[in-house]
N, C-alpha and C. Protein backbone atom coordinates (compact mmCIF):
# COMPACT_ATOMS: atom_id res chain seq x y z
N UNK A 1 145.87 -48.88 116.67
CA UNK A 1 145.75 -50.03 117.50
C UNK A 1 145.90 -49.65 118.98
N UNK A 2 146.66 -48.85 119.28
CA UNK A 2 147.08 -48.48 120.40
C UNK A 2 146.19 -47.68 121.05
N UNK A 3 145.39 -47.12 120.53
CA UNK A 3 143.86 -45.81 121.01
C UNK A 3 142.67 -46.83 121.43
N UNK A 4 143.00 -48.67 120.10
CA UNK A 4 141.69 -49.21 120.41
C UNK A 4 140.93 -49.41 121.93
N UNK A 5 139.39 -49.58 121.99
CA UNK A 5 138.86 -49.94 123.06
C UNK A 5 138.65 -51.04 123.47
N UNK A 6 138.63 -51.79 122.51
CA UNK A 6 137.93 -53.09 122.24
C UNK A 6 138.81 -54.12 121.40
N UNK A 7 138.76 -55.36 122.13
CA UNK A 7 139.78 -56.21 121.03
C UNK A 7 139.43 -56.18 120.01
N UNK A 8 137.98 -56.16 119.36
CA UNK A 8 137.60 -56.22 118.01
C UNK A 8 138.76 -55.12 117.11
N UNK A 9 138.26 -54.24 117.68
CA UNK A 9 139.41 -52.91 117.03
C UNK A 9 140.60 -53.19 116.85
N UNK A 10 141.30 -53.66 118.05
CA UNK A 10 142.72 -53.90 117.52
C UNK A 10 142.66 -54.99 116.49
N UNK A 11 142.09 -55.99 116.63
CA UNK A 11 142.16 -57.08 115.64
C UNK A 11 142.61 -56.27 114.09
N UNK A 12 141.40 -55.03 113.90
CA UNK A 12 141.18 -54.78 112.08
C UNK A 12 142.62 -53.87 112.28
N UNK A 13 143.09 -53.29 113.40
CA UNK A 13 144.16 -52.45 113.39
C UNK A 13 145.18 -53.42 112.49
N UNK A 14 145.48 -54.35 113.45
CA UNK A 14 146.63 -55.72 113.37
C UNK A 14 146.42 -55.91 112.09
N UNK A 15 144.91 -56.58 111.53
CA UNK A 15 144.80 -57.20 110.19
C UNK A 15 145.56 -55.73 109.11
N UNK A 16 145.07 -54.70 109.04
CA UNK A 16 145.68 -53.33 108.61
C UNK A 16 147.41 -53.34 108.22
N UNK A 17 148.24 -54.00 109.27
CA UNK A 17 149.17 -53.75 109.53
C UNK A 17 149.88 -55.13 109.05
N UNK A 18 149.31 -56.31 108.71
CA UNK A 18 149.76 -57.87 108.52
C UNK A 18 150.29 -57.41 107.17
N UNK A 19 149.67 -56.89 106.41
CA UNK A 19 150.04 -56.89 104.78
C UNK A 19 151.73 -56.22 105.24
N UNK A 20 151.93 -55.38 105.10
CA UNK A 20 152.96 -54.63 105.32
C UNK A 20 154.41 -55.28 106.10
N UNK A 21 154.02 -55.60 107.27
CA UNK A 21 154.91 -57.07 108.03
C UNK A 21 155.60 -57.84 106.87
N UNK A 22 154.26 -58.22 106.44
CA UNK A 22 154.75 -59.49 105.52
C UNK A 22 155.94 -59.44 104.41
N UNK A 23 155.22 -58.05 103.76
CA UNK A 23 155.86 -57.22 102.85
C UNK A 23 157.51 -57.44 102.95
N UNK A 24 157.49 -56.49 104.55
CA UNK A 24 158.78 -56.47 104.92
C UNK A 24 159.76 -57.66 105.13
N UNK A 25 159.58 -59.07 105.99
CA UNK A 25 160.05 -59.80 105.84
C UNK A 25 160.53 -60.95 104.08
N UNK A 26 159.61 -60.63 103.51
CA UNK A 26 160.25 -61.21 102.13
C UNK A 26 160.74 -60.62 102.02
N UNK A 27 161.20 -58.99 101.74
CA UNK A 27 162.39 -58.02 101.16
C UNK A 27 163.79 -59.11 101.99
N UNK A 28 163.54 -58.54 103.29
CA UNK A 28 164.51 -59.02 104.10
C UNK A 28 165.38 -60.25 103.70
N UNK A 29 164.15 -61.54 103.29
CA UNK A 29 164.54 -62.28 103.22
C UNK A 29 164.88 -62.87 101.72
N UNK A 30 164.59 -61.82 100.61
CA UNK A 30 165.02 -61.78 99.68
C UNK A 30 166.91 -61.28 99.20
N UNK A 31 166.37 -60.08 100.00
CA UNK A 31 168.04 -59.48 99.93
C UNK A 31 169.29 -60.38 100.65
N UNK A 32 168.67 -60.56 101.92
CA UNK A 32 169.86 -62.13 103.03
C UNK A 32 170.21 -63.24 101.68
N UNK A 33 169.37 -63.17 100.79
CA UNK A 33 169.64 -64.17 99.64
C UNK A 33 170.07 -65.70 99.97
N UNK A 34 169.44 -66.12 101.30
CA UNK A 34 169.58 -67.69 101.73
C UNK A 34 170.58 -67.60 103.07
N UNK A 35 171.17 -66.55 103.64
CA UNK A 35 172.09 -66.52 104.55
C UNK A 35 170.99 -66.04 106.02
N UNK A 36 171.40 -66.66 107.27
CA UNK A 36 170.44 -66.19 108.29
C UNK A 36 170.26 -65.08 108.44
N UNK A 37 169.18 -65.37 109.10
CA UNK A 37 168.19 -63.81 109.74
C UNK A 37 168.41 -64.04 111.18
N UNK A 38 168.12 -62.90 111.58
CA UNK A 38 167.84 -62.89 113.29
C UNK A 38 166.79 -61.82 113.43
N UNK A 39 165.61 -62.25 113.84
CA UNK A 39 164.65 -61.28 114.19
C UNK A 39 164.61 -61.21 115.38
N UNK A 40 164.72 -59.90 115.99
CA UNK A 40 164.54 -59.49 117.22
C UNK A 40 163.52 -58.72 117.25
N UNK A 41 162.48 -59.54 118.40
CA UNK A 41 161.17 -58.68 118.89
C UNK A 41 160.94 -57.63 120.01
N UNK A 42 160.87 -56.64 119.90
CA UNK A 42 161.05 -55.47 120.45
C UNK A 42 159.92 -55.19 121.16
N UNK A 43 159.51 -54.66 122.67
CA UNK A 43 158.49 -54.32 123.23
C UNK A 43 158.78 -52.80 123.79
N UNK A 44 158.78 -51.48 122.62
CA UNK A 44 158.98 -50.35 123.02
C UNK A 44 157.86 -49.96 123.71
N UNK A 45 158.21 -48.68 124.75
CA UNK A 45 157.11 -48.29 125.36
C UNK A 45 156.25 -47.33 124.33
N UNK A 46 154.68 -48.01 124.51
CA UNK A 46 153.75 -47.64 123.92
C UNK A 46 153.91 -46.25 123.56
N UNK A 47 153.90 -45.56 124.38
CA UNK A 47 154.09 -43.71 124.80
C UNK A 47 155.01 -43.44 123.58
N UNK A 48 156.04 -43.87 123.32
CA UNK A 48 156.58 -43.31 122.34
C UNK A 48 155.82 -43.26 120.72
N UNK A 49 154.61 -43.74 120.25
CA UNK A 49 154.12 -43.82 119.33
C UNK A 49 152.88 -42.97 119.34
N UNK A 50 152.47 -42.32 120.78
CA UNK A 50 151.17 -41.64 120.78
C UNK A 50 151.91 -40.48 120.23
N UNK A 51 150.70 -39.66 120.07
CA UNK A 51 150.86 -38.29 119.16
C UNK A 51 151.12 -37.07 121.01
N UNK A 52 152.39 -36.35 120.70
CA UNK A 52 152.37 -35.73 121.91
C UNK A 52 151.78 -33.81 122.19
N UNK A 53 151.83 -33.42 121.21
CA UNK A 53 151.95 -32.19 120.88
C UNK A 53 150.10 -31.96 120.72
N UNK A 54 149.35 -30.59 121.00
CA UNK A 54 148.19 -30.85 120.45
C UNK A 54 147.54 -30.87 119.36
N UNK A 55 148.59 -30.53 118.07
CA UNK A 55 148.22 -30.52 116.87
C UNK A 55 148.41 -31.83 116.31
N UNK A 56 149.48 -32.71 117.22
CA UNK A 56 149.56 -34.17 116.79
C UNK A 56 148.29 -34.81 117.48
N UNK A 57 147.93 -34.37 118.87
CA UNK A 57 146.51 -35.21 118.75
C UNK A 57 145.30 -34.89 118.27
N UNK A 58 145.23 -33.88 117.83
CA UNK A 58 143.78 -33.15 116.88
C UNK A 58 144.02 -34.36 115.89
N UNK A 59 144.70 -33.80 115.41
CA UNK A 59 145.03 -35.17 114.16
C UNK A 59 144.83 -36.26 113.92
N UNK A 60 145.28 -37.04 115.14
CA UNK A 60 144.73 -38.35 115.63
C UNK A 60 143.20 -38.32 116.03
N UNK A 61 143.07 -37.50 116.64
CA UNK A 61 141.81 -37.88 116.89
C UNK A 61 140.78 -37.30 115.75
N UNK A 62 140.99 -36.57 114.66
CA UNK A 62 140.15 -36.61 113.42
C UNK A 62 140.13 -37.68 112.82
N UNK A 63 141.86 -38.70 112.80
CA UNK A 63 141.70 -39.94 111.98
C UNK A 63 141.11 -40.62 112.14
N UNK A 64 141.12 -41.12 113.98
CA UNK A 64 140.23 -42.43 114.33
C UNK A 64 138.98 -41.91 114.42
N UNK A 65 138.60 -40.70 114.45
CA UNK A 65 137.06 -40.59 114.90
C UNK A 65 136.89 -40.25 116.31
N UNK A 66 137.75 -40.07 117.05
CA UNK A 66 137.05 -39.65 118.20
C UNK A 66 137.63 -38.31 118.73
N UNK A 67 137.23 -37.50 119.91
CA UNK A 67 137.21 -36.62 120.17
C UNK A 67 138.65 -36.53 120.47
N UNK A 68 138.75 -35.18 120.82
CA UNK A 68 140.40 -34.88 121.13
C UNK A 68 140.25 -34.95 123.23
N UNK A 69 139.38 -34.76 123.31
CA UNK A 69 139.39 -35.11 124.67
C UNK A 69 139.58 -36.46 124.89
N UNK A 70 138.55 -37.11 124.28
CA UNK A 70 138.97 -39.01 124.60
C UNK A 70 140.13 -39.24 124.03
N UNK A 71 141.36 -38.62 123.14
CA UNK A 71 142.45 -39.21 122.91
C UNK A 71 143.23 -38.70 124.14
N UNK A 72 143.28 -37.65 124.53
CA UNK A 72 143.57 -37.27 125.39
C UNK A 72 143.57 -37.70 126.71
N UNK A 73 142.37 -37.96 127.11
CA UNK A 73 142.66 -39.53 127.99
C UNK A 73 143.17 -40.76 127.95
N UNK A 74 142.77 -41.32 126.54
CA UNK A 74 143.43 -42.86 126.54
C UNK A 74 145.17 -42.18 126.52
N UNK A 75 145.73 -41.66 126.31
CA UNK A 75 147.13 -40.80 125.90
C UNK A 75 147.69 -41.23 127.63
């Protein structure tokens, strides 16, 4: 999501990532067993999730498809 160019992209990223969310909050809210939650929304800096090393962005950039130079820029 974070490499996307285009909102379209992030959208299928996001949709990708909804199942899993969801996942997680029923556990959560299975195990709390009826007692509150507190969700706290977190806005870490992006940078910490890119790939930093160049074997971590070869990588990345074989997954999404694009070159290791263009990850390398959006980076």
């Amino acid at each position: 999501m974070i490499l996307s160019k285009i909102k379209e992209d992030r959208a299928k990223a996001l949709d990708k990532l909804l199942p899993h969310q969801k996942k997680d909050f029923i556990e959560i809210f299975k195990i709390m067993n009826g007692l509150p939650v507190t969700v706290r929304l977190l806005d870490p800096p992006l940078h910490e999730f890119l790939p930093r090393t160049n074997k971590e962005i070869d990588e990345v950039a074989n997954v999404v498809g694009l070159s290791t130079k263009e990850v390398e820029t959006r980076i």
